[in-house]
PDB file of N, CA and C in Angstrom:
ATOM      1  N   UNK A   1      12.769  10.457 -19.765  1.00  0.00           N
ATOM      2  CA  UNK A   1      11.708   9.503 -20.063  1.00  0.00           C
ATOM      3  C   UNK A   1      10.678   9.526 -18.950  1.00  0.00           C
ATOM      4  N   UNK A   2       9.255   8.901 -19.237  1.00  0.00           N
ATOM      5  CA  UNK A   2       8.370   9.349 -18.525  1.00  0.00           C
ATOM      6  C   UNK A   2       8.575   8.072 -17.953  1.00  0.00           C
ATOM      7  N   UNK A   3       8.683   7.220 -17.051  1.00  0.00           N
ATOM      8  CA  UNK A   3       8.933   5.677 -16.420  1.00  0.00           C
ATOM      9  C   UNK A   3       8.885   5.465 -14.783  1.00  0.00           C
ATOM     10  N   UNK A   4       7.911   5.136 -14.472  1.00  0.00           N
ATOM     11  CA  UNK A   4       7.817   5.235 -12.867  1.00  0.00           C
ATOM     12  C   UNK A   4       6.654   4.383 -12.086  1.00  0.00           C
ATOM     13  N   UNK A   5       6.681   4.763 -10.922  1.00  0.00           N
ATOM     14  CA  UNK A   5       5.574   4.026 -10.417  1.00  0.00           C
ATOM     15  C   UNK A   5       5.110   5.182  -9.660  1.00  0.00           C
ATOM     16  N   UNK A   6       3.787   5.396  -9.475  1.00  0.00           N
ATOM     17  CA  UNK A   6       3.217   6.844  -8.286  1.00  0.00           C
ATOM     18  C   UNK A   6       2.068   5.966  -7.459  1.00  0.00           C
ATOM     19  N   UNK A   7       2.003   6.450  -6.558  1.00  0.00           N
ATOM     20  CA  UNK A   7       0.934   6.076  -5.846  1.00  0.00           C
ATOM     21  C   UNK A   7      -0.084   7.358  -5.472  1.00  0.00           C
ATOM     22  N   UNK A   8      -1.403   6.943  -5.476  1.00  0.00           N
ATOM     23  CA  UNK A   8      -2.128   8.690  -4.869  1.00  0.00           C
ATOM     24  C   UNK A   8      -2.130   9.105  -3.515  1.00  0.00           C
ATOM     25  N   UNK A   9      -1.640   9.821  -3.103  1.00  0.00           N
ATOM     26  CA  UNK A   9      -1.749  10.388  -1.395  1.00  0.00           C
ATOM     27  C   UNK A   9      -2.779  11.093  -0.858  1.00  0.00           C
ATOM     28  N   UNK A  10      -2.756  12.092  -1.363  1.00  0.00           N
ATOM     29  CA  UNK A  10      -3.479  13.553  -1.559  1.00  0.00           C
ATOM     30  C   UNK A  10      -4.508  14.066  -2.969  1.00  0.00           C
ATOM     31  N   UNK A  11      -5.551  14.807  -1.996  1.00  0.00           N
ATOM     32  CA  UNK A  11      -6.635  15.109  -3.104  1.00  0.00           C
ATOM     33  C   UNK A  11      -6.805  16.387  -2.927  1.00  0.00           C
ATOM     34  N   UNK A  12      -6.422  17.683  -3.828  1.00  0.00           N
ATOM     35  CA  UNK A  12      -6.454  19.149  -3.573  1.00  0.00           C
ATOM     36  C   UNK A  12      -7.573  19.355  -4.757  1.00  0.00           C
ATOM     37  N   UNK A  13      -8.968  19.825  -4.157  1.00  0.00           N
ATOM     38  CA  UNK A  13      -9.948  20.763  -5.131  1.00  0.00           C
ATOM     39  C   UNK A  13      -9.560  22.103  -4.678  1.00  0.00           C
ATOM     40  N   UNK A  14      -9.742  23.026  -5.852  1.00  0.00           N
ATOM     41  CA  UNK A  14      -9.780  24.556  -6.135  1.00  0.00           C
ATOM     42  C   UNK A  14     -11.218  25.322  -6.178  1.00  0.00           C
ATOM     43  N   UNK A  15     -11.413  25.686  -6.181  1.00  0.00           N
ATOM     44  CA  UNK A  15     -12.501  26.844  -6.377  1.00  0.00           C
ATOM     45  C   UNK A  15     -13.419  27.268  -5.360  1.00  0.00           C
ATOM     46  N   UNK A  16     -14.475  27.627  -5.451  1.00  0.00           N
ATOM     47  CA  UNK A  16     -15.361  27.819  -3.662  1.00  0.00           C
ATOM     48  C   UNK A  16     -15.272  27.214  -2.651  1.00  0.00           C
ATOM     49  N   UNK A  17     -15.590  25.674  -3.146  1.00  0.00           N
ATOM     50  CA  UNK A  17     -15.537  24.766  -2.068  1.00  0.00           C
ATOM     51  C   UNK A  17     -13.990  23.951  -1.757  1.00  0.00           C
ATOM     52  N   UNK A  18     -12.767  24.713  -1.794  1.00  0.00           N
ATOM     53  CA  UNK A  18     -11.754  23.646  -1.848  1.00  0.00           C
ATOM     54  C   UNK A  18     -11.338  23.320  -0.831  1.00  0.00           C
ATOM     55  N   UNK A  19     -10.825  21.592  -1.096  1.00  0.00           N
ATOM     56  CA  UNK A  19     -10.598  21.024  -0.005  1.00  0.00           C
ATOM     57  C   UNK A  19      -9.481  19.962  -0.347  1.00  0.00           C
ATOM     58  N   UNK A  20      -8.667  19.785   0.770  1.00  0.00           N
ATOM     59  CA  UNK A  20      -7.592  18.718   0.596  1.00  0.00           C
ATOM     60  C   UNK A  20      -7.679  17.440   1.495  1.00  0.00           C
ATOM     61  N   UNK A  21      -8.193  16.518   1.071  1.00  0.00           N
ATOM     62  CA  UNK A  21      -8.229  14.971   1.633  1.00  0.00           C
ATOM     63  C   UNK A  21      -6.762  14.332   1.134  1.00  0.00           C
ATOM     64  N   UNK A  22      -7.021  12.830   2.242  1.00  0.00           N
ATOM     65  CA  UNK A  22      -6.074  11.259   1.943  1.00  0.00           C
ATOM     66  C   UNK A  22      -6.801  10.754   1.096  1.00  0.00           C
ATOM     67  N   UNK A  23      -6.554  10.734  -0.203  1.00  0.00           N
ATOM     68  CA  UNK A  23      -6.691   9.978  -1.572  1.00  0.00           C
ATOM     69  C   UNK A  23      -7.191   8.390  -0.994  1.00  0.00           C
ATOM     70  N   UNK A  24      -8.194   7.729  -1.849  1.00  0.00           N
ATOM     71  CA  UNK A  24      -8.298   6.865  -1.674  1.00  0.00           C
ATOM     72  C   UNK A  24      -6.932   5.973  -2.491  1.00  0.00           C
ATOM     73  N   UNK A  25      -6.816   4.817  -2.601  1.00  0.00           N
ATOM     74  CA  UNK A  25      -5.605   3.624  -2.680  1.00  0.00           C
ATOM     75  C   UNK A  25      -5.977   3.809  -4.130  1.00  0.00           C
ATOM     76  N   UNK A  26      -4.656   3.993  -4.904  1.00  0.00           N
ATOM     77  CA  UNK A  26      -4.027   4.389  -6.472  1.00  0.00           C
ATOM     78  C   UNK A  26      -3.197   3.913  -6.398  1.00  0.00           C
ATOM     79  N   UNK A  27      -3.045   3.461  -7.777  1.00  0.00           N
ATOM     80  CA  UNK A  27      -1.763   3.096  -8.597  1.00  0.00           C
ATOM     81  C   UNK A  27      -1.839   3.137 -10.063  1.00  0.00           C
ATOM     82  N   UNK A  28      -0.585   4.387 -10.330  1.00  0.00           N
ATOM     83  CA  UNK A  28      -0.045   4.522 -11.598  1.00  0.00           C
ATOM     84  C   UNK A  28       1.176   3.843 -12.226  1.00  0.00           C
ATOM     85  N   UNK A  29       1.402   3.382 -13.035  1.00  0.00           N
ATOM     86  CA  UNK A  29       2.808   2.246 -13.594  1.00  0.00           C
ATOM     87  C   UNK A  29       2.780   2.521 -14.942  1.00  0.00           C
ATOM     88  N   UNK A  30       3.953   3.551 -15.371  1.00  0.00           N
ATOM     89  CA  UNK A  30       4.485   3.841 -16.617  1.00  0.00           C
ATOM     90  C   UNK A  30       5.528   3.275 -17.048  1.00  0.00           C
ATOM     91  N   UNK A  31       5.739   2.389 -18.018  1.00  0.00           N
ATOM     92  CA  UNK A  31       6.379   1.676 -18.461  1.00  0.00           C
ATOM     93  C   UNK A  31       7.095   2.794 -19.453  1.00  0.00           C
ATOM     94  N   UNK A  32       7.969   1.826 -20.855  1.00  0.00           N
ATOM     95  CA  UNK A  32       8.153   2.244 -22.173  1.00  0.00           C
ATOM     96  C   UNK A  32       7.456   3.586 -22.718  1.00  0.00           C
ATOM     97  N   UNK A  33       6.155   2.547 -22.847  1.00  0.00           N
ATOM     98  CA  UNK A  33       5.110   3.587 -23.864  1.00  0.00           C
ATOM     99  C   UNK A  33       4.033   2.951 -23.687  1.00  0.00           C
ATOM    100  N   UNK A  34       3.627   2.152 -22.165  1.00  0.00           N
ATOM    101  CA  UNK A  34       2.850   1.373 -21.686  1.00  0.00           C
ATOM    102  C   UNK A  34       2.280   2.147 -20.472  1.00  0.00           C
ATOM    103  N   UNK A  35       1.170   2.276 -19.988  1.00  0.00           N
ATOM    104  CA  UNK A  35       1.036   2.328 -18.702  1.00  0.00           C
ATOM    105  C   UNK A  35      -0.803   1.778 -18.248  1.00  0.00           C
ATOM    106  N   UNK A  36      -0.733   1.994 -16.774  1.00  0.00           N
ATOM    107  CA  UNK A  36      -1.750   0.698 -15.957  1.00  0.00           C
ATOM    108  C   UNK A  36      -2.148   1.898 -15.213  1.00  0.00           C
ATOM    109  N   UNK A  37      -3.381   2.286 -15.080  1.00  0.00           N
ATOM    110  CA  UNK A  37      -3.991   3.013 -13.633  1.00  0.00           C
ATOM    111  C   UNK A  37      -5.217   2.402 -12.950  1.00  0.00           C
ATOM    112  N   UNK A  38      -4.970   2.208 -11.744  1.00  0.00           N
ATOM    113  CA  UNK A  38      -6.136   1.509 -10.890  1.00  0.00           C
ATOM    114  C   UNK A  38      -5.850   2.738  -9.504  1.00  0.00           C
ATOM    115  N   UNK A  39      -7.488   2.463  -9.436  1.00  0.00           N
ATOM    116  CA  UNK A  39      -7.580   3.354  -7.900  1.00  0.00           C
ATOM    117  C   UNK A  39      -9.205   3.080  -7.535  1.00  0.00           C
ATOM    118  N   UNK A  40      -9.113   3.478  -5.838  1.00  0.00           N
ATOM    119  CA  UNK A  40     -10.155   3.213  -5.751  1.00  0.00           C
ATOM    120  C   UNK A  40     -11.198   4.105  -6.121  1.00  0.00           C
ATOM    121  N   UNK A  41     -12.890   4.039  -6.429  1.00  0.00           N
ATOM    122  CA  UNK A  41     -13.198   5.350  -6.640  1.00  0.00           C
ATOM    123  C   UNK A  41     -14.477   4.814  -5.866  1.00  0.00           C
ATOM    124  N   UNK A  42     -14.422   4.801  -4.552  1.00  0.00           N
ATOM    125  CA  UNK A  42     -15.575   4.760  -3.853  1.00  0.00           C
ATOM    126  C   UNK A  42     -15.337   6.338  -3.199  1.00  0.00           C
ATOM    127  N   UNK A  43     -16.270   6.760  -2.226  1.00  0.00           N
ATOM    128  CA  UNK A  43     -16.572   8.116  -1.506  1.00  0.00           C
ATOM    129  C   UNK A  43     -15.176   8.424  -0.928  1.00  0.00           C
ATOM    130  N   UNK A  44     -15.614   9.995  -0.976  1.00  0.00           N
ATOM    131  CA  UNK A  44     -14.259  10.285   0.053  1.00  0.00           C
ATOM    132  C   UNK A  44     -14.187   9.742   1.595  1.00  0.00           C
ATOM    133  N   UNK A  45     -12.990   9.595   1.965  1.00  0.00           N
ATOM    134  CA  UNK A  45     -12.692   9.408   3.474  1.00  0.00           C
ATOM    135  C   UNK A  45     -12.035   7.633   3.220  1.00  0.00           C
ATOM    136  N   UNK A  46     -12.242   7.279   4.911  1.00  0.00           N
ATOM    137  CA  UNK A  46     -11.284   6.113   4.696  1.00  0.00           C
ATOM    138  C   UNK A  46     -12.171   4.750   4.205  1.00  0.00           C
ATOM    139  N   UNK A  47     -11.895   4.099   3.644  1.00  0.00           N
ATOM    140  CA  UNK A  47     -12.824   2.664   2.963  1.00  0.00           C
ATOM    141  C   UNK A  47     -12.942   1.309   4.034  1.00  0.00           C
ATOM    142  N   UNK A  48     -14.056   1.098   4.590  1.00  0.00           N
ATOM    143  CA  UNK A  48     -13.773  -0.264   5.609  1.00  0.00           C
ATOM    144  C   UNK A  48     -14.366  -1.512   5.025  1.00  0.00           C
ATOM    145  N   UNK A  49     -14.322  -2.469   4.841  1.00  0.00           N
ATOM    146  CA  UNK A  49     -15.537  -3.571   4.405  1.00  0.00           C
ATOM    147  C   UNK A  49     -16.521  -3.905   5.770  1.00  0.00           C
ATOM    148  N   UNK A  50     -16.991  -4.429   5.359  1.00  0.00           N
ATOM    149  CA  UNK A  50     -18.037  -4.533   6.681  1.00  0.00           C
ATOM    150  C   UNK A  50     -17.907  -5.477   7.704  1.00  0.00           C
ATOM    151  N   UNK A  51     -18.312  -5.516   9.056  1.00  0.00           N
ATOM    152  CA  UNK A  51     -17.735  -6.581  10.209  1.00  0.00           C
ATOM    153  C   UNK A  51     -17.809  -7.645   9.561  1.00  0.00           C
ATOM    154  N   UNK A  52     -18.682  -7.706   8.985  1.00  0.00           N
ATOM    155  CA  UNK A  52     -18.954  -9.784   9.013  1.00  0.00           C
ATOM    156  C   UNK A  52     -19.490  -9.894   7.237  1.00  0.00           C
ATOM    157  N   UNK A  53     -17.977 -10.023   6.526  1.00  0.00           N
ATOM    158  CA  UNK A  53     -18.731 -10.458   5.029  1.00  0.00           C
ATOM    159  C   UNK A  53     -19.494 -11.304   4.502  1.00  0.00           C
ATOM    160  N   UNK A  54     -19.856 -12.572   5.558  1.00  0.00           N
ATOM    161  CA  UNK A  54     -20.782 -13.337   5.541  1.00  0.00           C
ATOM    162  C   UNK A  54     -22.412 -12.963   5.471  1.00  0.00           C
ATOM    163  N   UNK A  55     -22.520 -11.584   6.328  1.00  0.00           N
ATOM    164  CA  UNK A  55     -23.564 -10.752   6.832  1.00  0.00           C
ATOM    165  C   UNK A  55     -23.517  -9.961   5.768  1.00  0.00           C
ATOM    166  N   UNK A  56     -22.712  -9.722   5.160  1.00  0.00           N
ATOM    167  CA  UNK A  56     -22.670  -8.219   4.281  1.00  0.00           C
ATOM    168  C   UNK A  56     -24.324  -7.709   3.159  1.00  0.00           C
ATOM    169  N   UNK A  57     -24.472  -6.607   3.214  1.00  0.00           N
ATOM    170  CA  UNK A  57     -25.691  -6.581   2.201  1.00  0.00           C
ATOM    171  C   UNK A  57     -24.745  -5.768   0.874  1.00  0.00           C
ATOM    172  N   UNK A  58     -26.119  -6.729  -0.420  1.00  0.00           N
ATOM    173  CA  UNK A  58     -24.982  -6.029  -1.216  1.00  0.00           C
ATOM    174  C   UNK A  58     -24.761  -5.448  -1.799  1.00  0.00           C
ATOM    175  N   UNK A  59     -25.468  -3.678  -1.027  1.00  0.00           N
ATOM    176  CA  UNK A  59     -24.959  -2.595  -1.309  1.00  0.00           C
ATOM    177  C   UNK A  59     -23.513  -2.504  -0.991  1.00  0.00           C
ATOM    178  N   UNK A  60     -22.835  -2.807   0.413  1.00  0.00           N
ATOM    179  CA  UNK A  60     -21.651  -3.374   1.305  1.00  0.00           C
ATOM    180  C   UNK A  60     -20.494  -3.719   0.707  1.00  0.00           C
ATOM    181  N   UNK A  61     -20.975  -4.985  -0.202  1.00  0.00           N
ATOM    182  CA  UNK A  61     -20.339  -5.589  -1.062  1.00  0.00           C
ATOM    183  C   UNK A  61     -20.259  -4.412  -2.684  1.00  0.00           C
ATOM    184  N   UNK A  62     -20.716  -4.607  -2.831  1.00  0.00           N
ATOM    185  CA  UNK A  62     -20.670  -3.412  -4.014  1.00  0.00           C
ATOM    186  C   UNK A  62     -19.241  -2.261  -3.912  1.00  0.00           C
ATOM    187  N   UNK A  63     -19.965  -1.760  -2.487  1.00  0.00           N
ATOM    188  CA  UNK A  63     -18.799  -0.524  -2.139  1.00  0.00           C
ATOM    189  C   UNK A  63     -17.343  -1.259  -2.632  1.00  0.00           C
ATOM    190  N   UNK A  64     -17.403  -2.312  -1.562  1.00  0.00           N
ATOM    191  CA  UNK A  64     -15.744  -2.923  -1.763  1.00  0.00           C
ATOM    192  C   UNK A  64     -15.386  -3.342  -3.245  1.00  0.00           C
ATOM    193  N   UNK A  65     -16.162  -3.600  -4.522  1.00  0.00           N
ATOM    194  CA  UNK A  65     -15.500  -3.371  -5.431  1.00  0.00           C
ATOM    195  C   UNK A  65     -15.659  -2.566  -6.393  1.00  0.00           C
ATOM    196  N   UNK A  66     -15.876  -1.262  -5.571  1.00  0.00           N
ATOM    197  CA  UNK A  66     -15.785   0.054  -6.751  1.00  0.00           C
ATOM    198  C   UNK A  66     -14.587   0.493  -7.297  1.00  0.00           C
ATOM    199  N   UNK A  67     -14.084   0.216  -8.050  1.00  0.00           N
ATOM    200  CA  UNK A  67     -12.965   0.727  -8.495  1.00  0.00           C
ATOM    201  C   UNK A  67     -13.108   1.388 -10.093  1.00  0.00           C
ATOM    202  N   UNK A  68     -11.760   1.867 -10.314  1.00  0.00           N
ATOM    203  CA  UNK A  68     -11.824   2.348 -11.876  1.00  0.00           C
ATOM    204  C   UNK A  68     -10.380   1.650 -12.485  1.00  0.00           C
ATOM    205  N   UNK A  69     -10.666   1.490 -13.664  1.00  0.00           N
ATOM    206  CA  UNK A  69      -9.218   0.905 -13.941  1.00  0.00           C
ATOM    207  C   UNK A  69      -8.883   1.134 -15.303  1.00  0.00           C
ATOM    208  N   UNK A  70      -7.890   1.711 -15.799  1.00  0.00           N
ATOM    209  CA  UNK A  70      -7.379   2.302 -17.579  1.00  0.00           C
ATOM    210  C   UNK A  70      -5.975   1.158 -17.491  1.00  0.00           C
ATOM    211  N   UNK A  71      -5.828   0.569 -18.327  1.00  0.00           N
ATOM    212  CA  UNK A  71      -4.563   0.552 -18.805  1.00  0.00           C
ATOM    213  C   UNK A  71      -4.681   0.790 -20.999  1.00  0.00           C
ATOM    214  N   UNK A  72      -3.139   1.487 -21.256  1.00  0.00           N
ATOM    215  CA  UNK A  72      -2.849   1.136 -22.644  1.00  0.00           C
ATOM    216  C   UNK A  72      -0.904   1.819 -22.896  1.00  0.00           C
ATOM    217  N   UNK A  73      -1.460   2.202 -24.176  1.00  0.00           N
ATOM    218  CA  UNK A  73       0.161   2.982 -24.788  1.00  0.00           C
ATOM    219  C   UNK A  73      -0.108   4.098 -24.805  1.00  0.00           C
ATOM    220  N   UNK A  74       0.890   4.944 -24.774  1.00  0.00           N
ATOM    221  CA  UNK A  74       0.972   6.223 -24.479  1.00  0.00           C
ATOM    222  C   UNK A  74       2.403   6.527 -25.842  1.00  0.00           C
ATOM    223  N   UNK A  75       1.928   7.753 -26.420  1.00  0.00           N
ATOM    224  CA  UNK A  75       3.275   8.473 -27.120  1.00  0.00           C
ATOM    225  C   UNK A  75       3.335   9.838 -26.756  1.00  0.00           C
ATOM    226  N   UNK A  76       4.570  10.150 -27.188  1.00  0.00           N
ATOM    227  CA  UNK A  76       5.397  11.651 -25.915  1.00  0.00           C
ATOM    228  C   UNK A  76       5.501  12.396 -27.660  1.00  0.00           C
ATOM    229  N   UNK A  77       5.347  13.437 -27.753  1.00  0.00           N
ATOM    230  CA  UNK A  77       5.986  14.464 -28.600  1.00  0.00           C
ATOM    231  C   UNK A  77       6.781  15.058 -28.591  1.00  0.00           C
ATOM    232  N   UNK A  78       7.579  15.810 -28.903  1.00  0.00           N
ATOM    233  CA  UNK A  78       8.362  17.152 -28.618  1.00  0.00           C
ATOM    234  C   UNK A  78       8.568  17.211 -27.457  1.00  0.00           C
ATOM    235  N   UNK A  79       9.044  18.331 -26.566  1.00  0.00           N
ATOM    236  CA  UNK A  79       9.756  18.121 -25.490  1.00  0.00           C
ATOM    237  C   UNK A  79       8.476  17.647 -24.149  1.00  0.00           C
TER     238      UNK A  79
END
């Protein structure tokens, strides 16, 4: 059965330019025939919010909630 939890670590591109980064913060959660994906999808490298969120401009603010997020059901076929 497909049933787990993954987190993203690692980011491997192929072709001319390939390169392997630290994944920004993911999470995959496969249930039954259920599953949830959230991750972050701001720029590569590491994500900071800004010194003073009081100060923040809000491009700043923006960054910190870029994310992407899928959840639904999933069915398996054959092997």
């Amino acid at each position: 059965k497909l049933q787990g939890v993954w987190e993203s670590v690692e980011v491997t591109t192929t072709g001319p330019n390939a390169s392997t980064y630290r994944a920004q913060p993911g999470l995959l959660i496969v249930t039954g025939n259920h599953y949830s994906l959230t991750l972050s999808s701001s720029v590569e490298g590491s994500r900071t919010g800004p010194a003073d969120e009081a100060k923040a401009t809000a491009d700043e603010l923006r960054e910190l909630l870029r994310f992407t997020a899928n959840a639904g059901t999933y069915e398996t076929k054959g092997g």
